[in-house]
C-alpha atoms as a PDB file:
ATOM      1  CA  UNK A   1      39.066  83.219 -20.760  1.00  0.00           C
ATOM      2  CA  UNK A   2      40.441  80.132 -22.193  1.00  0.00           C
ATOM      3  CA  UNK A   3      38.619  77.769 -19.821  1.00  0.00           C
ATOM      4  CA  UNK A   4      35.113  76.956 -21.344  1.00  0.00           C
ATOM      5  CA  UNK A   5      32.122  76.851 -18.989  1.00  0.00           C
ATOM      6  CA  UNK A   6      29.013  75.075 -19.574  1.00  0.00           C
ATOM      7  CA  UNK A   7      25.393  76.351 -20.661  1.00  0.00           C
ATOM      8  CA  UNK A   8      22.752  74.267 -21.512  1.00  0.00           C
ATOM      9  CA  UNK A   9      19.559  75.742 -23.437  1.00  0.00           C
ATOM     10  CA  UNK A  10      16.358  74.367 -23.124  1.00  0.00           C
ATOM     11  CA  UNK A  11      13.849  75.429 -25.142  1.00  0.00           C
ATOM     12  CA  UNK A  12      11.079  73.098 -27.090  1.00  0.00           C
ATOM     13  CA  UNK A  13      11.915  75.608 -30.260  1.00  0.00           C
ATOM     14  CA  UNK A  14      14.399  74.161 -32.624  1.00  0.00           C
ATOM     15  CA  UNK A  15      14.910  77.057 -34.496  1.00  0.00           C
ATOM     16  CA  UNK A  16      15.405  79.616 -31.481  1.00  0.00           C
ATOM     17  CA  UNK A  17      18.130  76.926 -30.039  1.00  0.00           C
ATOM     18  CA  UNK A  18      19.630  77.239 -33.322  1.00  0.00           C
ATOM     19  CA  UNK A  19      19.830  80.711 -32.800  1.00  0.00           C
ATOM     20  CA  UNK A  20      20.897  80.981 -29.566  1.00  0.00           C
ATOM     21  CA  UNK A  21      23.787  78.351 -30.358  1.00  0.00           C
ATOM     22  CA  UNK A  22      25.124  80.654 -33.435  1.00  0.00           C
ATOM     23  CA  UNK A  23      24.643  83.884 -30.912  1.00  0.00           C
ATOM     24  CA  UNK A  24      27.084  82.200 -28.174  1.00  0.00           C
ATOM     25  CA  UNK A  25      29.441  80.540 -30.808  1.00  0.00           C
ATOM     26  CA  UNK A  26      31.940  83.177 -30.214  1.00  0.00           C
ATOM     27  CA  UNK A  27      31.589  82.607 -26.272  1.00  0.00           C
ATOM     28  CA  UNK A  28      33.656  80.392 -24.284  1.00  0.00           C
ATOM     29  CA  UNK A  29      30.608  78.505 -23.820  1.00  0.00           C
ATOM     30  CA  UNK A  30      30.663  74.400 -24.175  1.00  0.00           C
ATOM     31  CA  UNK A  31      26.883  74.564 -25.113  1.00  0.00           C
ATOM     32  CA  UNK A  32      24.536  71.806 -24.714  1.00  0.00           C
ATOM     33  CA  UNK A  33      20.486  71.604 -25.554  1.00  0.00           C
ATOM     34  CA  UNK A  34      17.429  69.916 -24.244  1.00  0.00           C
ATOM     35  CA  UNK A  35      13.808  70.220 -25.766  1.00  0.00           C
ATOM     36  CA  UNK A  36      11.560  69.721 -23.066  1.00  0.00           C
ATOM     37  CA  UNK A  37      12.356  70.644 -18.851  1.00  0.00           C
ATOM     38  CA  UNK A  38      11.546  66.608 -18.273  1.00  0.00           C
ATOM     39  CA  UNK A  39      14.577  65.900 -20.879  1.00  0.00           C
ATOM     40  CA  UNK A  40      16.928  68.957 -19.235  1.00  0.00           C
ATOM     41  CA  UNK A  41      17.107  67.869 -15.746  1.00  0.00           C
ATOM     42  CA  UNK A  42      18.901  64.652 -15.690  1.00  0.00           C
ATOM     43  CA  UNK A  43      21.150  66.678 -18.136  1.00  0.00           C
ATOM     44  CA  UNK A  44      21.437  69.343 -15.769  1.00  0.00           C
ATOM     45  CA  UNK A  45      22.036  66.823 -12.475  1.00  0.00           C
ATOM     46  CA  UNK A  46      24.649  65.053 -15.027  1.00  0.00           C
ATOM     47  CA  UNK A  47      26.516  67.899 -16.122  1.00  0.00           C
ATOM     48  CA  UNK A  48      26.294  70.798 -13.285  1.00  0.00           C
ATOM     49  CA  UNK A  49      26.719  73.684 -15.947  1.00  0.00           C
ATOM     50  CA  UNK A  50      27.517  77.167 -14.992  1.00  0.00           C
ATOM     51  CA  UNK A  51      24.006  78.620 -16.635  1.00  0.00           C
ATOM     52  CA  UNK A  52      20.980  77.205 -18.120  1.00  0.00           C
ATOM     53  CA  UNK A  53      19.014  79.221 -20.525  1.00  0.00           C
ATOM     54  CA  UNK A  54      15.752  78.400 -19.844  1.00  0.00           C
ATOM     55  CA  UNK A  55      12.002  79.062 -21.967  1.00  0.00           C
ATOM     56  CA  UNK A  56       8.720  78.654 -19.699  1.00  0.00           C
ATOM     57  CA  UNK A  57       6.423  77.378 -22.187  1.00  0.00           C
ATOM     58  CA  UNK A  58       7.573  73.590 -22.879  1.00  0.00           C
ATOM     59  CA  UNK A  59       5.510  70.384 -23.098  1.00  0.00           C
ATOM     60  CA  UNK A  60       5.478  67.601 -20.965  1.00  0.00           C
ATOM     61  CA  UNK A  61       5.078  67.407 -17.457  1.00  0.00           C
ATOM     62  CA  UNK A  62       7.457  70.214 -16.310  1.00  0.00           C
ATOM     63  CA  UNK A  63       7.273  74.308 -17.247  1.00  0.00           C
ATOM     64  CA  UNK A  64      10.403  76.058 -17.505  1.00  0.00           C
ATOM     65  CA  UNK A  65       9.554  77.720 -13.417  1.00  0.00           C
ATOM     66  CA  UNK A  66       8.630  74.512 -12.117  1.00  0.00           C
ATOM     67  CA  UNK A  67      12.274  73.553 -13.880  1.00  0.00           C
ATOM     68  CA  UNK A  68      13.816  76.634 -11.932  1.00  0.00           C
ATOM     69  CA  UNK A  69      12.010  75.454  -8.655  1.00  0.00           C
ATOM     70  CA  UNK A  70      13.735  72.166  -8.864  1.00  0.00           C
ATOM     71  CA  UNK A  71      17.322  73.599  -9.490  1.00  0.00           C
ATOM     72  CA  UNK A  72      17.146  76.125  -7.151  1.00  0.00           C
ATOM     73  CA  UNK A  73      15.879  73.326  -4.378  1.00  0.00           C
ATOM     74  CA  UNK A  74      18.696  71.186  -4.744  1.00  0.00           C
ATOM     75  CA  UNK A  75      21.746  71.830  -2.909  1.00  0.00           C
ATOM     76  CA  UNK A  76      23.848  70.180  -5.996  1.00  0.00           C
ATOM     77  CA  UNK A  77      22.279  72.005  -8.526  1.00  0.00           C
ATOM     78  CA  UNK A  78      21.481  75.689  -6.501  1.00  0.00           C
ATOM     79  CA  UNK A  79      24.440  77.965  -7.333  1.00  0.00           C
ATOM     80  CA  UNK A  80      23.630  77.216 -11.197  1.00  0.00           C
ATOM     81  CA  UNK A  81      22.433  80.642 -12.531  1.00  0.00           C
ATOM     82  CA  UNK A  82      19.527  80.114 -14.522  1.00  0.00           C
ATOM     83  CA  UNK A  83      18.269  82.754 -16.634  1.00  0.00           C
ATOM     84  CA  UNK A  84      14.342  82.766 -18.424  1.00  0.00           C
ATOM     85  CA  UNK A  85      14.126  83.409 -21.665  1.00  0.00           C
ATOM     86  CA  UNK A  86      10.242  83.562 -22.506  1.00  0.00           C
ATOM     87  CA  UNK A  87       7.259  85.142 -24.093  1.00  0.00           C
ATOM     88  CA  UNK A  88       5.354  85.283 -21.017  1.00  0.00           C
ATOM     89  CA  UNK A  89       6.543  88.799 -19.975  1.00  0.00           C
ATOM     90  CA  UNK A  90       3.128  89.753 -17.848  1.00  0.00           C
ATOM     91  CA  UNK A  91       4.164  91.720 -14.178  1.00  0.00           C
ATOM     92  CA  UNK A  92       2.921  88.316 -12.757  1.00  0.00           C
ATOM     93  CA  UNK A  93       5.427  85.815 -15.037  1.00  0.00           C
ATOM     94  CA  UNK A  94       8.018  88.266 -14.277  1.00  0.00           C
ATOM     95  CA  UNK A  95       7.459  87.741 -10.151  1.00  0.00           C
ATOM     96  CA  UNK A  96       6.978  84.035 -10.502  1.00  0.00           C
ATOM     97  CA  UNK A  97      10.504  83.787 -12.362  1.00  0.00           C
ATOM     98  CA  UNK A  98      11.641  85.817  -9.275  1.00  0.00           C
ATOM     99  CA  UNK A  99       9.896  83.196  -6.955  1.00  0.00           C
ATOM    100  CA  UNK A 100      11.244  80.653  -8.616  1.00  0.00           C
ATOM    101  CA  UNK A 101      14.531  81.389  -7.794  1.00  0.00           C
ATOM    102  CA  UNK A 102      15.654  82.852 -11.614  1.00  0.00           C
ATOM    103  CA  UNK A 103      18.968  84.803 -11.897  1.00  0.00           C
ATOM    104  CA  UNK A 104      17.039  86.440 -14.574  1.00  0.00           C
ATOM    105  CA  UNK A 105      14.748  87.026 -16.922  1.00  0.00           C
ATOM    106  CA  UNK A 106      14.180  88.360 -20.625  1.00  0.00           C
ATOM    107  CA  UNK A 107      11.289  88.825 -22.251  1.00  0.00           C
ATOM    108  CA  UNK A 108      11.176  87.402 -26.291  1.00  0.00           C
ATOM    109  CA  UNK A 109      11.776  88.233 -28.772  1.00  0.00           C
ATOM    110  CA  UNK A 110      15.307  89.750 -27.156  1.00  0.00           C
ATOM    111  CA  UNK A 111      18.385  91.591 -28.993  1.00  0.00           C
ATOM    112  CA  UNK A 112      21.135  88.841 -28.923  1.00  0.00           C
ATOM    113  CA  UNK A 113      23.308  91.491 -27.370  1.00  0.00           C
ATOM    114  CA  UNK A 114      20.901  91.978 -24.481  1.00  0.00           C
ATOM    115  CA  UNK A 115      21.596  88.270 -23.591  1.00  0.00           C
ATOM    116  CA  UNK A 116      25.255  88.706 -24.184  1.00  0.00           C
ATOM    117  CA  UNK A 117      25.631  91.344 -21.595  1.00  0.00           C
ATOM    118  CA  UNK A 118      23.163  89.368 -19.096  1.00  0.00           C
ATOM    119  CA  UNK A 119      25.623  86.768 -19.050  1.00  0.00           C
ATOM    120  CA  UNK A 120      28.746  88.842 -18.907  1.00  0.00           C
ATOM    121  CA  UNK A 121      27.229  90.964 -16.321  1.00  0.00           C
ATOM    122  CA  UNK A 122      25.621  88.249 -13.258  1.00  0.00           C
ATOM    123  CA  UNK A 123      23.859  90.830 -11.105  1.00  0.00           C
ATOM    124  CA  UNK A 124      22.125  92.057 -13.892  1.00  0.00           C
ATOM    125  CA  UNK A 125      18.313  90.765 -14.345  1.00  0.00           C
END
């Protein structure tokens, strides 16, 4: 594909950004990068990506579901696919990303090329 989409990863963990950033360097991916849920959604309302990658576990006053939630609810925002990327990977975190409204959700740590076929692949979760 020569047209770039948009992803924007949001995750309070500099180094696993980093990481995720040199993983999808070869994608056609513009990628873009918040630290906190609170600092991602004007982002998000601003720049309507295709996919967020999204951790649960953030400070401030938003968690990565309650993030989801709000996405999902708005009408602007709902056909972004948003996929979790977390160490909660309990039954229960795994049905609350589902009840969020999550595309999908991996469990960390993760094999780079398990998120690479994730996003190839959309109706995989």
């Amino acid at each position: 594909m020569s047209e770039f989409r948009s992803l924007i990863i949001v995750d309070d963990n500099k180094k696993l950004r980093e990481l995720l950033k040199v993983t999808l360097s070869f994608s056609d991916y513009q990628i873009h990068e918040a630290e906190t849920a609170d600092e991602a959604l004007p982002l998000i309302k601003a720049l309507k990506p295709d996919t967020v990658l999204l951790d649960v576990m953030m400070p401030g006053e938003m968690d990565g579901f309650e993030l989801c939630r709000r996405i999902k609810s708005d009408a602007a925002l709902s056909d972004i696919r948003v996929i979790m990327l977390s160490a909660k990977g309990q039954k229960t975190d795994l049905e609350t990303g589902g009840k969020c409204g999550a595309d999908a959700y991996i469990v960390k740590p993760f094999s780079p090329l398990s998120l690479l076929e994730t996003l190839k692949n959309p109706s995989r979760s």
